[in-house]
Protein backbone atom coordinates (compact mmCIF):
# COMPACT_ATOMS: atom_id res chain seq x y z
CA UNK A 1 0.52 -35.64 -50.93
CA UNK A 2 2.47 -35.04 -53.97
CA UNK A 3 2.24 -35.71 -57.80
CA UNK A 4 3.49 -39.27 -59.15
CA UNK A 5 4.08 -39.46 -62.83
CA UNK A 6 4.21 -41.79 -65.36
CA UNK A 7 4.40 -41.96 -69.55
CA UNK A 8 0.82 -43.78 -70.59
CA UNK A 9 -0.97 -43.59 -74.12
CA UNK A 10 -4.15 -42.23 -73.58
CA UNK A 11 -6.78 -43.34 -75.66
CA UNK A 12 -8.82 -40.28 -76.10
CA UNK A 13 -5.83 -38.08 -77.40
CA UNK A 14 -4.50 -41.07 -79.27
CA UNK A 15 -1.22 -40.61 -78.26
CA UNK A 16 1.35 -40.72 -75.35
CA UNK A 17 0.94 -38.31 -72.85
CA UNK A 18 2.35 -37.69 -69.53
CA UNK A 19 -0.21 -38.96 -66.87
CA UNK A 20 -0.33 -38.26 -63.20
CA UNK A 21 -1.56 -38.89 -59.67
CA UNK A 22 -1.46 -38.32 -55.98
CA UNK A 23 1.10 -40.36 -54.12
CA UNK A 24 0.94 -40.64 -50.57
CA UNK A 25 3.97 -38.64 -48.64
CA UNK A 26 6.71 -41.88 -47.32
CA UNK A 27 8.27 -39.90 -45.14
CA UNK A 28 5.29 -39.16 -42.92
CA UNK A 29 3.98 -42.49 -43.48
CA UNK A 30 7.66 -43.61 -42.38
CA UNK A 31 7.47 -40.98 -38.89
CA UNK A 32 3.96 -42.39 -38.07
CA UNK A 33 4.61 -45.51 -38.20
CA UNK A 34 7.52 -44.96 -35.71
CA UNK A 35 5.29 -42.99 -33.43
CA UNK A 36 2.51 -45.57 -33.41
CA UNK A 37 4.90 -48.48 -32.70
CA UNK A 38 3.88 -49.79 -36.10
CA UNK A 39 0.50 -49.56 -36.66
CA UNK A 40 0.35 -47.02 -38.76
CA UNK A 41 2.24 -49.45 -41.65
CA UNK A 42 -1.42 -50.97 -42.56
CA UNK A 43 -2.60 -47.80 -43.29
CA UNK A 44 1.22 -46.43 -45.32
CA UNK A 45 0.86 -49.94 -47.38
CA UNK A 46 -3.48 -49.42 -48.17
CA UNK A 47 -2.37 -46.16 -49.45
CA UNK A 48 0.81 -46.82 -51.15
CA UNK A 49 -1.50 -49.75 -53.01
CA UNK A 50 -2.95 -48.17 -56.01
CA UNK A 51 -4.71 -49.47 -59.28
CA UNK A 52 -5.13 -46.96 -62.06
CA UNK A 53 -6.20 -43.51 -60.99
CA UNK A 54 -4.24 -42.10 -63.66
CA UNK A 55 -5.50 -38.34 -65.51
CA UNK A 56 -4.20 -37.63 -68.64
CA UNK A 57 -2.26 -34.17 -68.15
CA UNK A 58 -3.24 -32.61 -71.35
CA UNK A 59 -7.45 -33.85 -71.41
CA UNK A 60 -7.76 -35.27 -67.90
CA UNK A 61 -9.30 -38.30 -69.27
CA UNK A 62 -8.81 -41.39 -66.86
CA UNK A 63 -8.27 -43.78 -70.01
CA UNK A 64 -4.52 -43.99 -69.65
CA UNK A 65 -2.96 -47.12 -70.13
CA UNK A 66 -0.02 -47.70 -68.06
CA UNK A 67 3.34 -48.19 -69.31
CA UNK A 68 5.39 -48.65 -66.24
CA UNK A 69 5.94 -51.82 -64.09
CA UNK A 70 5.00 -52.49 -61.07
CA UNK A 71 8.52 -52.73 -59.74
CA UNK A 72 8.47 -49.97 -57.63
CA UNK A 73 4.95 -50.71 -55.61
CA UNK A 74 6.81 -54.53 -54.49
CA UNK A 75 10.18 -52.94 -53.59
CA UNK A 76 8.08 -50.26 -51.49
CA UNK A 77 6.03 -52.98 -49.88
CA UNK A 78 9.38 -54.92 -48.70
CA UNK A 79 10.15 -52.03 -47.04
CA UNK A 80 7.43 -51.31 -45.14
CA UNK A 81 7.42 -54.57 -44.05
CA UNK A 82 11.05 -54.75 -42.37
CA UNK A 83 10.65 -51.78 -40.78
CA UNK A 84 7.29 -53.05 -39.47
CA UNK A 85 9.66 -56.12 -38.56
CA UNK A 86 12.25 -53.92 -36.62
CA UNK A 87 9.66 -52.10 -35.09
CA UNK A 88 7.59 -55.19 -33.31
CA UNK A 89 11.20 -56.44 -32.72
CA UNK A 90 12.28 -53.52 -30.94
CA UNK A 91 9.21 -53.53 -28.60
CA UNK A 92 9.26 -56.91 -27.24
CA UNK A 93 12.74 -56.43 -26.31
CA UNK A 94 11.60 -53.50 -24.12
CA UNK A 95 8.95 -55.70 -23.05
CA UNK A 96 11.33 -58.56 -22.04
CA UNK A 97 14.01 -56.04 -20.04
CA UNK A 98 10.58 -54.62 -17.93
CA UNK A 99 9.44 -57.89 -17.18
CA UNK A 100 12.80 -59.07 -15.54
CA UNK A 101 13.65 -55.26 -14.07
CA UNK A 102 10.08 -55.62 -12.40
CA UNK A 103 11.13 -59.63 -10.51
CA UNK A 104 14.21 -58.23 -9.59
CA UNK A 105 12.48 -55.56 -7.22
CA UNK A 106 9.58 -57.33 -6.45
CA UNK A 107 13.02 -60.48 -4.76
CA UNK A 108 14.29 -57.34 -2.82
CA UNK A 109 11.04 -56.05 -1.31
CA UNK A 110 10.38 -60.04 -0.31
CA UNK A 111 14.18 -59.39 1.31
CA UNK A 112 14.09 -56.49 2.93
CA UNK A 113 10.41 -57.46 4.25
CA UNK A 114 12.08 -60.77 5.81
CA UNK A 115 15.16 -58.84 7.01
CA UNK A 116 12.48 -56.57 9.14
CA UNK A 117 10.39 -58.62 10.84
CA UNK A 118 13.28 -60.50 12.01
CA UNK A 119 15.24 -57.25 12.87
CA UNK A 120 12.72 -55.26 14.66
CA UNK A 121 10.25 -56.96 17.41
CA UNK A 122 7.29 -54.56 18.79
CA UNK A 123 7.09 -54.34 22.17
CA UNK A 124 3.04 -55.17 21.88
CA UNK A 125 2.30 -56.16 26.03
CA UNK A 126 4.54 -52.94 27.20
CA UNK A 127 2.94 -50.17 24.99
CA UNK A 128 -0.86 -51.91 26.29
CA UNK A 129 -0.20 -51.34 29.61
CA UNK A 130 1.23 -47.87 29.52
CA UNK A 131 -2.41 -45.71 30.79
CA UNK A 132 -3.15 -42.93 28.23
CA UNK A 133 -3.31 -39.54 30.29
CA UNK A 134 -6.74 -37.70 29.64
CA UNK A 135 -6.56 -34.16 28.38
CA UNK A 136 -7.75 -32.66 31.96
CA UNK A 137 -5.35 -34.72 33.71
CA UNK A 138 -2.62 -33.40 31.78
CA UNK A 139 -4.17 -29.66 31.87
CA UNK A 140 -4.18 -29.85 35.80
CA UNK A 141 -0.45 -30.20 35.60
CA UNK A 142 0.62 -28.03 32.90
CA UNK A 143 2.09 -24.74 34.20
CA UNK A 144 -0.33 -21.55 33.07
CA UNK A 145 1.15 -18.74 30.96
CA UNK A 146 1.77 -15.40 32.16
CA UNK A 147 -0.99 -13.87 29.60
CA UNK A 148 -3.06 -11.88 31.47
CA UNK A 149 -6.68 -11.14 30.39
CA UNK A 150 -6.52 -7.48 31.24
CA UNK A 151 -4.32 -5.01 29.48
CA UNK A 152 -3.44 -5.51 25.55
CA UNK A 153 -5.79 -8.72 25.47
CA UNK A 154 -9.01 -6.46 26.93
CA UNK A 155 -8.56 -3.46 24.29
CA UNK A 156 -7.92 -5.82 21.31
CA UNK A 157 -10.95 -7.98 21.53
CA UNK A 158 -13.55 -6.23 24.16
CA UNK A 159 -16.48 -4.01 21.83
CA UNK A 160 -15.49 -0.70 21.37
CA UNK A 161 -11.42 -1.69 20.65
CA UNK A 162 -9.71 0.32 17.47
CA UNK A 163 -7.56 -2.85 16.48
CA UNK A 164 -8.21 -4.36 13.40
CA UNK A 165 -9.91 -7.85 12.20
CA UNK A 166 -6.61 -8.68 11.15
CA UNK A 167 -4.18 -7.70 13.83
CA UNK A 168 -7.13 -9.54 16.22
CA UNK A 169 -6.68 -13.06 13.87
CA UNK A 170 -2.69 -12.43 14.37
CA UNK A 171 -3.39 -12.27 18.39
CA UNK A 172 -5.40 -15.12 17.65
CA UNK A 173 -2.93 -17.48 16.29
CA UNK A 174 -0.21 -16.67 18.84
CA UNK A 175 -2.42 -17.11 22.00
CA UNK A 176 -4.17 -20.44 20.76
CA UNK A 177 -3.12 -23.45 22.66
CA UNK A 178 -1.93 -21.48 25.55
CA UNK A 179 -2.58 -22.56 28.75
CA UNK A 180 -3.89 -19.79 31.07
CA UNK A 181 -5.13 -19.39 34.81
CA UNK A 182 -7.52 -16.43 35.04
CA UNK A 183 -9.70 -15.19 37.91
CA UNK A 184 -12.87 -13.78 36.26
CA UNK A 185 -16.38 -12.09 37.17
CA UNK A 186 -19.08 -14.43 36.04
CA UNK A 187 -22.14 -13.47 33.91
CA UNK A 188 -24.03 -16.26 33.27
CA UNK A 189 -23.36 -19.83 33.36
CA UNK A 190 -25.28 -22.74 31.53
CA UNK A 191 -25.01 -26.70 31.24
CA UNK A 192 -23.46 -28.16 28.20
CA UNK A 193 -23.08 -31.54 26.99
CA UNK A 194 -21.13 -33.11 29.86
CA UNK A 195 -19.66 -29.84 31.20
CA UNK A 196 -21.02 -26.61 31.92
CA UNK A 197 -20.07 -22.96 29.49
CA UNK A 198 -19.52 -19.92 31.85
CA UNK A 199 -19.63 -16.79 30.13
CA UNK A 200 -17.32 -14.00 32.03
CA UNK A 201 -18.54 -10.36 32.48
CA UNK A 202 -16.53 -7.18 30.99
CA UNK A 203 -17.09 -3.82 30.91
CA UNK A 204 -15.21 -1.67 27.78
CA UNK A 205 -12.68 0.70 28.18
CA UNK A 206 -11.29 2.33 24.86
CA UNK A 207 -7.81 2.95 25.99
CA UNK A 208 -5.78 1.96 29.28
CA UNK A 209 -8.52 0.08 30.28
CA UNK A 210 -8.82 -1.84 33.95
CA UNK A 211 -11.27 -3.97 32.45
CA UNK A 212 -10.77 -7.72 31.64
CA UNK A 213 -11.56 -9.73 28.33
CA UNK A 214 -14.73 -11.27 27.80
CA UNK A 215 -14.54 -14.89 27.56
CA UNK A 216 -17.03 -18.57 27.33
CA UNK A 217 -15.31 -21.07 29.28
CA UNK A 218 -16.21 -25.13 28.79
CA UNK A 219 -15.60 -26.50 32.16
CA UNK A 220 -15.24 -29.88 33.00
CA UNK A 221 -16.55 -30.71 37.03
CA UNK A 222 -13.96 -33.52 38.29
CA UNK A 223 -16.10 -34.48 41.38
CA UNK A 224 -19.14 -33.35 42.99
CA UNK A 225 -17.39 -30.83 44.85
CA UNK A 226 -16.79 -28.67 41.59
CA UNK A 227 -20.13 -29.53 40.34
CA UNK A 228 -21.55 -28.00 43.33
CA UNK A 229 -19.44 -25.07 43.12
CA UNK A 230 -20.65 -24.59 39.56
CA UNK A 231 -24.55 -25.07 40.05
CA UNK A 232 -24.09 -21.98 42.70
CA UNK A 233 -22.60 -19.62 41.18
CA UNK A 234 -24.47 -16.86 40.40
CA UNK A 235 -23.92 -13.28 38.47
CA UNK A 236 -21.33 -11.49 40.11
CA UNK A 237 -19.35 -13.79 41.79
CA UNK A 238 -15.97 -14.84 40.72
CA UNK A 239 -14.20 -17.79 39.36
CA UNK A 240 -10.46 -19.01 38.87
CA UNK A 241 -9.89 -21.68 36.03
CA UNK A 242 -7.04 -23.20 34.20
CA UNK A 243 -7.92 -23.77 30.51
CA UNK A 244 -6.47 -23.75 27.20
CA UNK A 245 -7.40 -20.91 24.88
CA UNK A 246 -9.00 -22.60 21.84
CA UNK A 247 -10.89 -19.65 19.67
CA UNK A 248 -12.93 -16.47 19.44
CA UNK A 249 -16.85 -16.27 19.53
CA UNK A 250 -18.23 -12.48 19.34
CA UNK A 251 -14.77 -11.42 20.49
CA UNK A 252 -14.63 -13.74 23.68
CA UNK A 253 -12.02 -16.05 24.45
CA UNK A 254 -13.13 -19.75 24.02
CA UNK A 255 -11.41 -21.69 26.69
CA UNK A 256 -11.70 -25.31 26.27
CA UNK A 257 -11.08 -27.11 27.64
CA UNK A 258 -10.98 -26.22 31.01
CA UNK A 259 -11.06 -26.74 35.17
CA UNK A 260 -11.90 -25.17 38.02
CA UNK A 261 -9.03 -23.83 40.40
CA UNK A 262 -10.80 -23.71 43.52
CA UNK A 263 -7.94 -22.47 45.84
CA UNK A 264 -7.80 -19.18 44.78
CA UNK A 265 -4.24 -18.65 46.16
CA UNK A 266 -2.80 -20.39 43.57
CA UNK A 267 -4.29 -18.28 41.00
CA UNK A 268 -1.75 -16.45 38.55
CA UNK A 269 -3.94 -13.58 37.70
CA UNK A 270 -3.54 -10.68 40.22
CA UNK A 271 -7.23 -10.18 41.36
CA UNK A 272 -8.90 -6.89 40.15
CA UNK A 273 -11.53 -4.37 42.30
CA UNK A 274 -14.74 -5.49 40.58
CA UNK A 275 -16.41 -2.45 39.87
CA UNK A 276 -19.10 -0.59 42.01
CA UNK A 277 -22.75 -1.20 40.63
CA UNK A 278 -26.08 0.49 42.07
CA UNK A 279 -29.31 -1.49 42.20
CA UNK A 280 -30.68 -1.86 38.79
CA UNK A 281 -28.06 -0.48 37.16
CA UNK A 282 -26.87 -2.58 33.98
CA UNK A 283 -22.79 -2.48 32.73
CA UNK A 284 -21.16 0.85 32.01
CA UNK A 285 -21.36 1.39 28.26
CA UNK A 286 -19.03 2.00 26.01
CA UNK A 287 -18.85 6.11 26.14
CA UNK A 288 -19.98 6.01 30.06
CA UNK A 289 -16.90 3.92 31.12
CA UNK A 290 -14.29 6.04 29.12
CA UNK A 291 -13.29 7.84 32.87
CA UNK A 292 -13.33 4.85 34.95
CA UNK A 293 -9.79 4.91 35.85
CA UNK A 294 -10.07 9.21 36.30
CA UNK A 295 -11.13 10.97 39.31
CA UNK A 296 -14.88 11.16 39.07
CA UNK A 297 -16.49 14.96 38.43
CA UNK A 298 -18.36 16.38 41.75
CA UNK A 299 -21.80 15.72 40.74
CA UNK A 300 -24.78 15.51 43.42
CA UNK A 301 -25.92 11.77 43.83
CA UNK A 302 -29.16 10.86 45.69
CA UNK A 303 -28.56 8.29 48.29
CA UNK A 304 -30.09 5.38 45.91
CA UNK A 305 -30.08 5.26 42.44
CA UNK A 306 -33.09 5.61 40.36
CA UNK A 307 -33.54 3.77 37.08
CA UNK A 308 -36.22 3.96 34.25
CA UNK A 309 -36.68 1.81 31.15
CA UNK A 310 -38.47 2.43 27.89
CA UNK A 311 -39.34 -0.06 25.87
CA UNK A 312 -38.95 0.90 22.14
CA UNK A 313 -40.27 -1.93 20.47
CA UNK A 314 -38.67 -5.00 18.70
CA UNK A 315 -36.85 -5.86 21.71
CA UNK A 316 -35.21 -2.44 22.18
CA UNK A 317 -34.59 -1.44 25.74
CA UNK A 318 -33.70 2.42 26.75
CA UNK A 319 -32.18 2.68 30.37
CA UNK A 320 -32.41 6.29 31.84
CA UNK A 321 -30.25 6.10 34.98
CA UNK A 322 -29.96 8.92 37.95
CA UNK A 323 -26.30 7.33 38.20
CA UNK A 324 -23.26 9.83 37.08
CA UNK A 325 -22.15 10.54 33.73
CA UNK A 326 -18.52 8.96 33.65
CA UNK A 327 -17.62 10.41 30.75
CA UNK A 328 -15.67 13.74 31.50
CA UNK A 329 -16.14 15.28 27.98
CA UNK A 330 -19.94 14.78 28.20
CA UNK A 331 -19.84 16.28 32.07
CA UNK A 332 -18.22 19.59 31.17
CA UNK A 333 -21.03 19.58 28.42
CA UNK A 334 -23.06 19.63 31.59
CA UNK A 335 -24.44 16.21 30.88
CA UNK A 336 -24.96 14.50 34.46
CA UNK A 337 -26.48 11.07 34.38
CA UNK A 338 -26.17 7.60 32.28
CA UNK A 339 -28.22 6.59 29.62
CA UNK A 340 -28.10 3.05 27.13
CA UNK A 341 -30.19 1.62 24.47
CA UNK A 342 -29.70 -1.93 24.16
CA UNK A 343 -31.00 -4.24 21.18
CA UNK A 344 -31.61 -8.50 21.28
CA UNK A 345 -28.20 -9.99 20.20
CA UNK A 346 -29.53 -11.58 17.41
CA UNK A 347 -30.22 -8.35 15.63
CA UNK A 348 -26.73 -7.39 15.62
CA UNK A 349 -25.30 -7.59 12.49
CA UNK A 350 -22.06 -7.12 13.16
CA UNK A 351 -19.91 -7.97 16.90
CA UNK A 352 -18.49 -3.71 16.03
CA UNK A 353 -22.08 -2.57 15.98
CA UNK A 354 -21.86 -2.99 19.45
CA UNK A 355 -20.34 -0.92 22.54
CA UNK A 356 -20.59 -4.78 24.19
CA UNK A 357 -22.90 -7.61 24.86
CA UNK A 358 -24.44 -8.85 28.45
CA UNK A 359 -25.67 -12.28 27.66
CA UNK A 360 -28.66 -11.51 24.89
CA UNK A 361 -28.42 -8.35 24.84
CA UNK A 362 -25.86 -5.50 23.03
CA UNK A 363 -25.49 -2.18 23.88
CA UNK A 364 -25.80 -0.20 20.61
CA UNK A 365 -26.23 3.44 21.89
CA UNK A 366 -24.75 5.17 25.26
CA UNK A 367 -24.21 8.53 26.46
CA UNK A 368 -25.46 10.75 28.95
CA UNK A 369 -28.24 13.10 30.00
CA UNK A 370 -29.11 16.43 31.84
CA UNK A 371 -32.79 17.19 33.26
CA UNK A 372 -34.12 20.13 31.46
CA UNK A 373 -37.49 21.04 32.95
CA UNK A 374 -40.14 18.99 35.83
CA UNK A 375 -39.82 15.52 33.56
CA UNK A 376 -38.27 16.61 30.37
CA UNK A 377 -34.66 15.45 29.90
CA UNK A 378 -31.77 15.82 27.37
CA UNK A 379 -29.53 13.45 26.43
CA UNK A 380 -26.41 13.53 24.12
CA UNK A 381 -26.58 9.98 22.53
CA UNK A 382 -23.76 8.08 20.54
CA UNK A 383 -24.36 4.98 18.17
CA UNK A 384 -21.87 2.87 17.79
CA UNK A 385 -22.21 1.98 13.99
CA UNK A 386 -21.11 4.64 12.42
CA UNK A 387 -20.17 6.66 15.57
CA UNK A 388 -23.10 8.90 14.88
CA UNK A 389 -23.59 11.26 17.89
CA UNK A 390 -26.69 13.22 17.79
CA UNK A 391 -29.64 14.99 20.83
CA UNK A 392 -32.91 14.31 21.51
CA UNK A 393 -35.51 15.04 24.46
CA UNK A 394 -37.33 12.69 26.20
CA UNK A 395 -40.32 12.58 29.02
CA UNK A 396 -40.06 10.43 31.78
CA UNK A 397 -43.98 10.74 32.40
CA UNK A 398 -45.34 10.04 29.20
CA UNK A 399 -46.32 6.65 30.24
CA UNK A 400 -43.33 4.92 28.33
CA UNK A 401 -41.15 5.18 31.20
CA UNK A 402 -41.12 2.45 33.96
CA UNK A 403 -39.35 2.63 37.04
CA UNK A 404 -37.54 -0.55 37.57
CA UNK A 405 -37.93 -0.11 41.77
CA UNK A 406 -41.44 0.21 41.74
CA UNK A 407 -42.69 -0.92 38.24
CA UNK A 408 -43.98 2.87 38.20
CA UNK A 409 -44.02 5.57 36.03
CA UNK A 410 -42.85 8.99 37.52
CA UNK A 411 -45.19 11.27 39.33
CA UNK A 412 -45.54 14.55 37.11
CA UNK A 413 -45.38 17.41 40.24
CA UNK A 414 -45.71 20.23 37.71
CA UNK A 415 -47.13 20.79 34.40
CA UNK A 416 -45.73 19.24 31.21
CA UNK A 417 -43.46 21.10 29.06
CA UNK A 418 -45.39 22.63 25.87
CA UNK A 419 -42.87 22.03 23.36
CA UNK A 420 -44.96 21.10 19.94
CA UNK A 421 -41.86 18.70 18.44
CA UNK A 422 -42.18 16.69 21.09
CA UNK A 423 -46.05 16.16 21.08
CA UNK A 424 -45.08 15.62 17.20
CA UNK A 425 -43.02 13.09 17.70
CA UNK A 426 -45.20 11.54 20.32
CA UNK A 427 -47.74 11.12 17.55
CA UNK A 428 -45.14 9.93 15.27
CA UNK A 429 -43.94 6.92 16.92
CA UNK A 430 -47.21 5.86 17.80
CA UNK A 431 -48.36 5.64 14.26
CA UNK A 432 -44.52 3.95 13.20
CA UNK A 433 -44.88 1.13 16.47
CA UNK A 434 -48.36 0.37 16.03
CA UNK A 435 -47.70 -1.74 12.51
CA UNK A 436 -46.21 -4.86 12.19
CA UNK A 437 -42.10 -5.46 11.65
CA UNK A 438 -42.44 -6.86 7.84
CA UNK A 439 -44.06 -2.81 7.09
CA UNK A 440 -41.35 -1.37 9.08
CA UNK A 441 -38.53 -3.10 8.02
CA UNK A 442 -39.99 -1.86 4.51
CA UNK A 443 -40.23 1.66 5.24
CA UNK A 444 -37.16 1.93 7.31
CA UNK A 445 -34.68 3.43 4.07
CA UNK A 446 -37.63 6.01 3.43
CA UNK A 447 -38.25 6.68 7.29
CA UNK A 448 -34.07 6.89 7.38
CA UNK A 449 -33.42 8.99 4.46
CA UNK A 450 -36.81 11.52 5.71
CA UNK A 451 -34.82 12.64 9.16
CA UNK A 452 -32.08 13.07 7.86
CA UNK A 453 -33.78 15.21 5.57
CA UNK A 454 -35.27 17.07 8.27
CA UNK A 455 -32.50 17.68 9.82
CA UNK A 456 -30.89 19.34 7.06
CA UNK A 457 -34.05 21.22 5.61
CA UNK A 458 -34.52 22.59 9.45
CA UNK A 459 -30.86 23.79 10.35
CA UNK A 460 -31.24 26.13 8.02
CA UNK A 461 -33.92 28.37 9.60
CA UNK A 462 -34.22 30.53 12.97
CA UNK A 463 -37.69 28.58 14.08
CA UNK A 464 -36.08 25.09 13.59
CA UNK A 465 -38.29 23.37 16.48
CA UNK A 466 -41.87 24.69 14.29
CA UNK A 467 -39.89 23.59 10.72
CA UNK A 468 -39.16 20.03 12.65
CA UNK A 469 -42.73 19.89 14.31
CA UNK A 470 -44.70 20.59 10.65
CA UNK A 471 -42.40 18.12 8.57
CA UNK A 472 -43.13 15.79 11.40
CA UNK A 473 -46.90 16.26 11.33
CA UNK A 474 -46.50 16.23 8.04
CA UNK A 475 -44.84 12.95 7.74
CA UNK A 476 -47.08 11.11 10.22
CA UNK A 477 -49.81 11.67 8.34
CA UNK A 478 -48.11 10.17 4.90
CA UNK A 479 -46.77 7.13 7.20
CA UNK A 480 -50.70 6.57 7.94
CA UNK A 481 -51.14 6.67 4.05
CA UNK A 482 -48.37 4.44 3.38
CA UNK A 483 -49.15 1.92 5.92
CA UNK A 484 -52.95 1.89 4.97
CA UNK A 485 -51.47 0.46 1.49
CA UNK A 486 -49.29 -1.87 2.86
CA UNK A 487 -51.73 -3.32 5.49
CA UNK A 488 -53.97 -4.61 2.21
């Protein structure tokens, strides 16, 4: 606001004086009245209304007796009242144009609606009858892709593969919805809902691999035939199905849904030799079937193969097999036989943690092994988190071994091997399995970070198996400590 001024007498300096006071600013008052449609004028005219006020400019003294008329505060109230006038004027003529622009479309909707139903008729009885085709109807005549489940679609998603997450979700989106008729080996197959989920078999190949990709069908029986043919199936045998790929679980194909192709001639998928398996013998492993498709190494086979299994605790399963090593690079290490570790599929953490999976279990560790002396045996073991590749010695007759033909632990036909680490690590492992999972899980950094620790402390010196057998001793007897603690 600015000054207003006027010439008043004021009665404490006994004489004229110029007096003065704030005056509201018209021009705003003018703009917001605009902007508010006009309802800003009540508050322009309370302001612009003013009784005394006046301060003497010499003494400030509010006794000033006003000189001027009051002329100027009528003319200023006309004004604000026209253009309050204009203003209301201006906005029921807006009002008045919306009001008929809004009948005017509302008459041509009401047209256009009558012009419609007159001009169009639905054919209501036709489209009723017309039957609605059922998804596996319509699947048993769609023609199948030529995708093929070995090849490029085996290395990307079997364990073990060196594509990416990303290149796999880019596979992903340009197989789904294709329509494919595959001739698999079955691993397990269970009821579900109305249908039944067959879960394929695979073995893992890194490179050219003859091996096909894993994959959970949802099969739909359309007669008892079918359903027979399901509920007989057992691990081993082979199925051909036409399905529609839908997603990934664990790096299998879901196929849903699906049906069963029973005449196998028709199949598109050019049938594959299912490969050779000795009694008791669990899935190549990642590292063991790495020479599948190359000449196999001379190696002396008995004429059955023998299998023993250790159990580790927590669900983990070793597998010491007198089958041959398949993997060349581990055969000129003079490395002769299979071995895998296997953990319960809901431990994995990750689906690349894992060389594969057979049903609920995952093969975590694989390599081979040589016999050393009577029952000892060394194997050269790789994990597959991490690719950590690493040797150890183990005793068949220690009474942690089982033979899986006779339920039996080896006969020992000469005397034990006196090698001290081994007793040491005997001791060890008792002490670590005999407490419960919560106190392991918890000691499991420490226990991690202490061998590696050994390892490096005991490369270092010419007697590295007595370094490795004291730390060992040494660190049994701490676990005992430890655990004591814990236990309370």
């Amino acid at each position: 606001m600015s000054d207003e001024k006027i010439r008043g007498f004021c009665k404490d300096c006994n004489k004229f004086v110029v007096a003065f006071r704030s005056k509201p600013n018209h021009v705003l008052h003018l703009l917001l009245s605009i902007f508010t449609l006009g309802l800003w004028v009540f508050v322009w005219i309370g302001l612009s209304i003013k009784i005394g006020g006046w301060k003497c400019s010499e003494c400030g003294s509010k006794r000033i007796s006003q000189t001027t008329s009051t002329f100027a505060k009528v003319l200023l109230i006309l004004v604000a009242f026209f253009v309050m006038t204009v203003i209301i004027g201006a906005i029921k003529q807006r009002s008045d144009k919306k009001a008929l622009a809004g009948q005017s479309v509302e008459n041509t909707v009401q047209t256009t609606s009558v012009q419609t139903k007159k001009s169009v008729e639905i054919p209501v009885e036709k489209a009723i009858e017309t039957p609605i085709e059922s998804p596996i109807d319509k699947l048993a005549k769609d023609t199948p892709s030529n995708l093929s489940p070995y090849g490029e679609l085996a290395e990307m998603f079997n364990f073990g593969s060196k594509n990416t997450d990303l290149q796999r979700e880019n596979k992903l989106k340009e197989i789904t919805g294709k329509v494919v008729q595959w001739q698999l080996p079955v691993y397990e197959v269970k009821s579900s809902g109305n249908g039944y989920r067959i879960q394929t078999n695979t073995s893992v190949k890194i490179g050219n691999s003859n091996s096909p990709v894993g994959t959970f069908i949802k099969v739909t029986a359309r007669n008892e035939t079918e359903k027979r043919f399901i509920e007989t199936i057992k691990t081993g045998d082979t199925v051909t199905f036409k399905g529609i790929i839908k997603d990934t679980t664990m790096r299998n194909i879901e196929i849903e849904p699906a049906i069963l192709v029973l005449d196998s001639a028709n199949s598109d998928t050019p049938a594959q030799p299912e490969p050779k398996q000795a009694v008791d013998i669990e899935q190549p492993s990642q590292v063991e079937a790495q020479q599948q498709s190359e000449p196999k190494p001379a190696t002396t086979t008995t004429s059955q193969n023998k299998t023993w299994t250790g159990d580790w605790g927590n669900g983990i399963i070793a597998t010491v097999s007198s089958e041959p090593c398949q993997n060349r690079e581990l055969v000129n290490q003079d490395y002769d036989y299979l071995m895998t570790v296997t953990i319960p599929v809901a431990r994995l953490k990750s689906p690349d943690d894992a060389w594969r999976v057979l049903g609920d279990k995952a093969v975590t560790i694989t390599g081979c092994w040589s016999k050393r002396d009577f029952n000892m045996i060394h194997a050269k073991l790789t994990r597959k988190k991490g690719n950590k590749t690493w040797e150890q010695d183990f005793k068949l007759d220690d009474g942690n071994w089982i033979n899986r033909a006779d339920g039996k632990s080896p006969e020992t036909t000469k005397p034990q091997s006196a090698n001290p680490l081994d007793e040491a690590n005997a001791k060890i492992n008792v002490v670590w399995n005999a407490t419960t999972k919560q106190i392991r899980t918890a000691l499991l950094p420490e226990q991690r970070a202490w061998l590696k620790q050994r390892e490096s402390d005991c490369s270092l010196v010419v007697e590295k198996i007595n370094c490795m057998t004291t730390m060992t001793n040494l660190r049994t007897e701490i676990l005992k400590q430890k655990i004591a603690v814990l236990s309370k």
